[in-house]
N, C-alpha and C. Protein backbone atom coordinates (compact mmCIF):
# COMPACT_ATOMS: atom_id res chain seq x y z
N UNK A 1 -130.81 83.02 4.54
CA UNK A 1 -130.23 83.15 5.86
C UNK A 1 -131.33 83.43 6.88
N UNK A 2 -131.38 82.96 8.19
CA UNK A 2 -132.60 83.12 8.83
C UNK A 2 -131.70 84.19 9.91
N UNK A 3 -132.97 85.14 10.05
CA UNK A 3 -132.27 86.05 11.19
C UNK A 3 -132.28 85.40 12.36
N UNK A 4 -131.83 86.53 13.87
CA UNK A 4 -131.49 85.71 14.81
C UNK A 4 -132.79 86.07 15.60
N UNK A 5 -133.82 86.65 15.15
CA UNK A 5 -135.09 86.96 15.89
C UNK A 5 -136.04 85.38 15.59
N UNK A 6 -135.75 85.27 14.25
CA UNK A 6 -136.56 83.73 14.02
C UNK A 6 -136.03 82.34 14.58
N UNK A 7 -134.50 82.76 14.99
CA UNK A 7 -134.01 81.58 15.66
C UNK A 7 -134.06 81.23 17.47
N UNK A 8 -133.84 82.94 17.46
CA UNK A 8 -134.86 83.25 18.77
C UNK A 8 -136.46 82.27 19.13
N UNK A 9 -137.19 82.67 18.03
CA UNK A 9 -138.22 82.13 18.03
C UNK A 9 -138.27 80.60 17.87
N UNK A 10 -137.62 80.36 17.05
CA UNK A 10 -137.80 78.81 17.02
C UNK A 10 -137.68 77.96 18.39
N UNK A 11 -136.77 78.46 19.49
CA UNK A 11 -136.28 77.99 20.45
C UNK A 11 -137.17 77.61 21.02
N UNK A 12 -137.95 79.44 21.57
CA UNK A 12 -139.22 79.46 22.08
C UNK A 12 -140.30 78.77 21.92
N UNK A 13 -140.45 78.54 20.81
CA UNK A 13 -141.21 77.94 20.12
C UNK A 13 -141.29 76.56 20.97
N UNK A 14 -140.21 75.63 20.49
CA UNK A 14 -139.86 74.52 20.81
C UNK A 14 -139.98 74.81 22.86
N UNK A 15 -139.28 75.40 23.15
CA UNK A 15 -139.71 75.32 24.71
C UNK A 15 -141.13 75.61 24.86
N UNK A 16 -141.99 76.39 24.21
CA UNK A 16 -143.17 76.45 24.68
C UNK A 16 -144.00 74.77 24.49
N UNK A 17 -143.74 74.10 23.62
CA UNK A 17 -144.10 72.98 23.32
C UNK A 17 -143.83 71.87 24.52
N UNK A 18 -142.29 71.55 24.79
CA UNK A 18 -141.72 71.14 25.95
C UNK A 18 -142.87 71.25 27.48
N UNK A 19 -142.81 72.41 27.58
CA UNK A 19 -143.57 72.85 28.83
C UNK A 19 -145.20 72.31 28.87
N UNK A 20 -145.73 72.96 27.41
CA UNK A 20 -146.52 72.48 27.08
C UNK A 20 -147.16 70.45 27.43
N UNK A 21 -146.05 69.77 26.93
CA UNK A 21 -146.11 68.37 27.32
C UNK A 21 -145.62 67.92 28.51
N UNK A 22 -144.55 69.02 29.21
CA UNK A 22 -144.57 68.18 30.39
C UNK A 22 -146.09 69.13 31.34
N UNK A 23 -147.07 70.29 30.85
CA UNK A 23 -148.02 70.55 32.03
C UNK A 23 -149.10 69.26 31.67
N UNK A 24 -149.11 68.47 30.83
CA UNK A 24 -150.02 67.47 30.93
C UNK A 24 -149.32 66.09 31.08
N UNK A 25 -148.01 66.21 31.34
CA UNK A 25 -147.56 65.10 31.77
C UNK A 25 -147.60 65.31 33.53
N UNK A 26 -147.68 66.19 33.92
CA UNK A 26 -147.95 66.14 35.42
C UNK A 26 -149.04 66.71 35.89
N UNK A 27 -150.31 65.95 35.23
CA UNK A 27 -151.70 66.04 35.23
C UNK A 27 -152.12 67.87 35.68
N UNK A 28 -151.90 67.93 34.12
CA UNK A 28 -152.44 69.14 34.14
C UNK A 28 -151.91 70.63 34.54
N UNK A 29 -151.15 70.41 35.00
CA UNK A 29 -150.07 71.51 36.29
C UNK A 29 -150.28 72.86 35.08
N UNK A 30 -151.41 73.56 35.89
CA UNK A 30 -151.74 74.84 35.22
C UNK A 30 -150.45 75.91 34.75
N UNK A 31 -149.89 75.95 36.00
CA UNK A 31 -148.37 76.92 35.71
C UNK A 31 -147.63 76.16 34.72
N UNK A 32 -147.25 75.28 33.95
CA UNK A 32 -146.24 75.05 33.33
C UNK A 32 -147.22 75.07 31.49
N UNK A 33 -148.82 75.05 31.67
CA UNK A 33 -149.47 74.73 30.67
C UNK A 33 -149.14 76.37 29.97
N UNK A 34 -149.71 77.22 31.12
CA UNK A 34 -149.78 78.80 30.70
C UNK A 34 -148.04 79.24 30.27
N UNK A 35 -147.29 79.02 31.05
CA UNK A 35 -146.11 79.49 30.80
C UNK A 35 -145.51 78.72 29.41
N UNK A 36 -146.18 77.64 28.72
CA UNK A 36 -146.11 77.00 27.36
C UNK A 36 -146.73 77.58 26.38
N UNK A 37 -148.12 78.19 27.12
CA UNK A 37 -148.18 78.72 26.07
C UNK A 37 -148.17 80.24 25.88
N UNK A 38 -147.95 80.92 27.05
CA UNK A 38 -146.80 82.28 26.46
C UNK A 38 -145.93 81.87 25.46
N UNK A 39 -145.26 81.21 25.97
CA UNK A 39 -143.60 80.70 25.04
C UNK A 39 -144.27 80.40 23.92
N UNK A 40 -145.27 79.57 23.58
CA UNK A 40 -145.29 79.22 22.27
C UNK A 40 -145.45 80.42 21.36
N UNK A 41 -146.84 81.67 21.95
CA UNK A 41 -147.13 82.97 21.10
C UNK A 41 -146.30 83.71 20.88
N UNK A 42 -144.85 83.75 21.85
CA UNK A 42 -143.92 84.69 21.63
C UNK A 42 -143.14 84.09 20.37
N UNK A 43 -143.03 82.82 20.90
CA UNK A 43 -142.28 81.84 19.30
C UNK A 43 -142.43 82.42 18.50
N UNK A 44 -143.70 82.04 18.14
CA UNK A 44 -144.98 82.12 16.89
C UNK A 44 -144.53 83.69 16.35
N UNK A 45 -144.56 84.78 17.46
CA UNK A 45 -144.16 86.17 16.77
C UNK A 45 -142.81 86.04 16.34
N UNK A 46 -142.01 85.64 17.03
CA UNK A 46 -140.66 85.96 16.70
C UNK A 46 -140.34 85.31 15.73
N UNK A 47 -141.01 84.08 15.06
CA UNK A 47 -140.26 83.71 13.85
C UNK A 47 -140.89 83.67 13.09
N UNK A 48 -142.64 84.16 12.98
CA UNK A 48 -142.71 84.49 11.53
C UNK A 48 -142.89 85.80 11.47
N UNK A 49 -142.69 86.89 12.52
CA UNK A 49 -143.05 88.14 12.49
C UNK A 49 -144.26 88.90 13.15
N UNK A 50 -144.51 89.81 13.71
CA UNK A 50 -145.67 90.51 14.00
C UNK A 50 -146.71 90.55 12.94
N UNK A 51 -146.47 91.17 12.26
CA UNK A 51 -147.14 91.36 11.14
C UNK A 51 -148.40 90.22 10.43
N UNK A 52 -147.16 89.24 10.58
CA UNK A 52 -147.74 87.72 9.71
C UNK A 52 -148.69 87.27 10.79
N UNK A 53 -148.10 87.01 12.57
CA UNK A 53 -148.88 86.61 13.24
C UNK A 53 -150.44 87.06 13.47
N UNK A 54 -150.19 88.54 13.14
CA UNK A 54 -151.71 89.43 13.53
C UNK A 54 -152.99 89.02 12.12
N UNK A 55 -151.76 88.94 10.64
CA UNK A 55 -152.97 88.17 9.83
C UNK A 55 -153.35 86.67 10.27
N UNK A 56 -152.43 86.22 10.31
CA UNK A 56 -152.82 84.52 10.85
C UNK A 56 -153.96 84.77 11.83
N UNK A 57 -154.10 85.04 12.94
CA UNK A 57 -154.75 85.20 13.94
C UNK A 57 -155.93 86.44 14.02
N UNK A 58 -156.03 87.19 12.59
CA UNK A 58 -157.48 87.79 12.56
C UNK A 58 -157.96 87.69 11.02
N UNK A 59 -157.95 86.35 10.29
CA UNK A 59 -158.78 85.79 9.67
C UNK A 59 -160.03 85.80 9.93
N UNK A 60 -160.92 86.33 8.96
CA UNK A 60 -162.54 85.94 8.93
C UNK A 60 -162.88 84.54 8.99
N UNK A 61 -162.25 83.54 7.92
CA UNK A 61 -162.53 82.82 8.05
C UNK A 61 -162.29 81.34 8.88
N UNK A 62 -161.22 81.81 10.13
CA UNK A 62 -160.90 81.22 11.26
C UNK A 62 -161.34 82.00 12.12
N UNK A 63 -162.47 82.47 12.45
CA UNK A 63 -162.62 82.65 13.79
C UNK A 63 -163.44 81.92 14.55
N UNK A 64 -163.93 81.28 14.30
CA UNK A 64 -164.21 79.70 15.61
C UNK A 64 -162.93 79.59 16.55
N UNK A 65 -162.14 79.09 15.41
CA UNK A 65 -160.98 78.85 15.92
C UNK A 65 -160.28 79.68 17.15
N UNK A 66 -159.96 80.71 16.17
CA UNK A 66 -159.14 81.80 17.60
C UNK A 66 -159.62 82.14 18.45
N UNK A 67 -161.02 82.15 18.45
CA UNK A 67 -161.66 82.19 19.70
C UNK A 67 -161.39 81.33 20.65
N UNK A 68 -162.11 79.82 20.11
CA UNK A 68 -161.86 78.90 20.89
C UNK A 68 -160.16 78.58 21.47
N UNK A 69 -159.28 79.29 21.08
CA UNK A 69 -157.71 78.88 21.06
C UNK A 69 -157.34 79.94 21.85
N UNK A 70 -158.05 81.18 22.02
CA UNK A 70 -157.42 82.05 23.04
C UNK A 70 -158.60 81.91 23.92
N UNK A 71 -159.83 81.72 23.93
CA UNK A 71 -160.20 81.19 25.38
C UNK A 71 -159.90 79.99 25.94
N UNK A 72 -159.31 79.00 25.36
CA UNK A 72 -158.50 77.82 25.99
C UNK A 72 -157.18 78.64 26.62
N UNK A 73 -156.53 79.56 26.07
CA UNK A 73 -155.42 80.30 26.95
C UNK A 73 -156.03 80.95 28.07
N UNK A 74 -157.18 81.43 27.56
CA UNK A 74 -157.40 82.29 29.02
C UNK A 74 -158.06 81.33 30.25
N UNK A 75 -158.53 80.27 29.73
CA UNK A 75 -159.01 79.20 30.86
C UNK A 75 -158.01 78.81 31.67
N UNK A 76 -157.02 78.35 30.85
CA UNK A 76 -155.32 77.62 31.25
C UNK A 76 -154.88 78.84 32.83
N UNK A 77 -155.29 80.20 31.87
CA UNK A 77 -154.64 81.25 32.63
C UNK A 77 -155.06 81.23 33.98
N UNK A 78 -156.44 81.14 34.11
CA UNK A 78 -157.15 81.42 35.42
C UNK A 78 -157.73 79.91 36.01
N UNK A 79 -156.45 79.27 35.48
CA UNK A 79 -156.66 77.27 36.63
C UNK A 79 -157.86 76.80 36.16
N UNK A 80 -158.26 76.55 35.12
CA UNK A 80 -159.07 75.89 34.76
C UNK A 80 -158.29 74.79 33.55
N UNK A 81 -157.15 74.47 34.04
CA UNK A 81 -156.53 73.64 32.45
C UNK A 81 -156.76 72.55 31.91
N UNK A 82 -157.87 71.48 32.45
CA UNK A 82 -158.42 70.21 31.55
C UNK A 82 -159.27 71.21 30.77
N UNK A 83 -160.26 71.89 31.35
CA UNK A 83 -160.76 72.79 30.05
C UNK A 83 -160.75 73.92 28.91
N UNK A 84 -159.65 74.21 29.45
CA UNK A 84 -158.38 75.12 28.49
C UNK A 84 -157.98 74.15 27.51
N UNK A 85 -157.57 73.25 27.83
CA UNK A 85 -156.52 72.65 26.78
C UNK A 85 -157.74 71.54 25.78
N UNK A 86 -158.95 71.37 25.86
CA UNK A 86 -159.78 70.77 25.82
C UNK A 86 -160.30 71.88 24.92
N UNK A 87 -160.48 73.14 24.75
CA UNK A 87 -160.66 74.49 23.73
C UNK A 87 -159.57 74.40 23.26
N UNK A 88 -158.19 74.59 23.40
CA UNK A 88 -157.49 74.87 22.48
C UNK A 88 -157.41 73.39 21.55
């Protein structure tokens, strides 16, 4: 049975994605890139958990990665989003 926090999440999930494709379907549109990808991290917690997200995301042996994937968020954040999304 899936709880209603993961179905929560899935939504999110899926809208953060949405937003996600339409901020590069309307070249780039920083506000809809960042607000995709809030939605997506909150997803991401809510349906596999806090817990799971904080190991996923402080792996030794991904950290290129999360680096490069949360400074593509923080680029997105502060209007820089061809090169945000270009890191993530």
């Amino acid at each position: 049975m899936i709880s209603d926090n993961a179905k929560i999440g899935t939504g999110l999930l899926a809208l953060g994605i949405v937003f996600l494709f339409l901020g590069m379907l309307f070249l780039f549109d920083s506000a809809m890139l960042a607000l995709g990808d809030i939605l997506f991290l909150v997803g991401l917690t809510l349906t596999i958990g806090p817990s799971r997200t904080l190991r996923f995301f402080s792996r030794k042996d991904r950290i290129r990665g999360i680096i490069s994937f949360f400074g593509g968020v923080l680029l997105v954040m502060i209007r820089w989003p061809i090169i945000g999304m270009i890191c993530q």
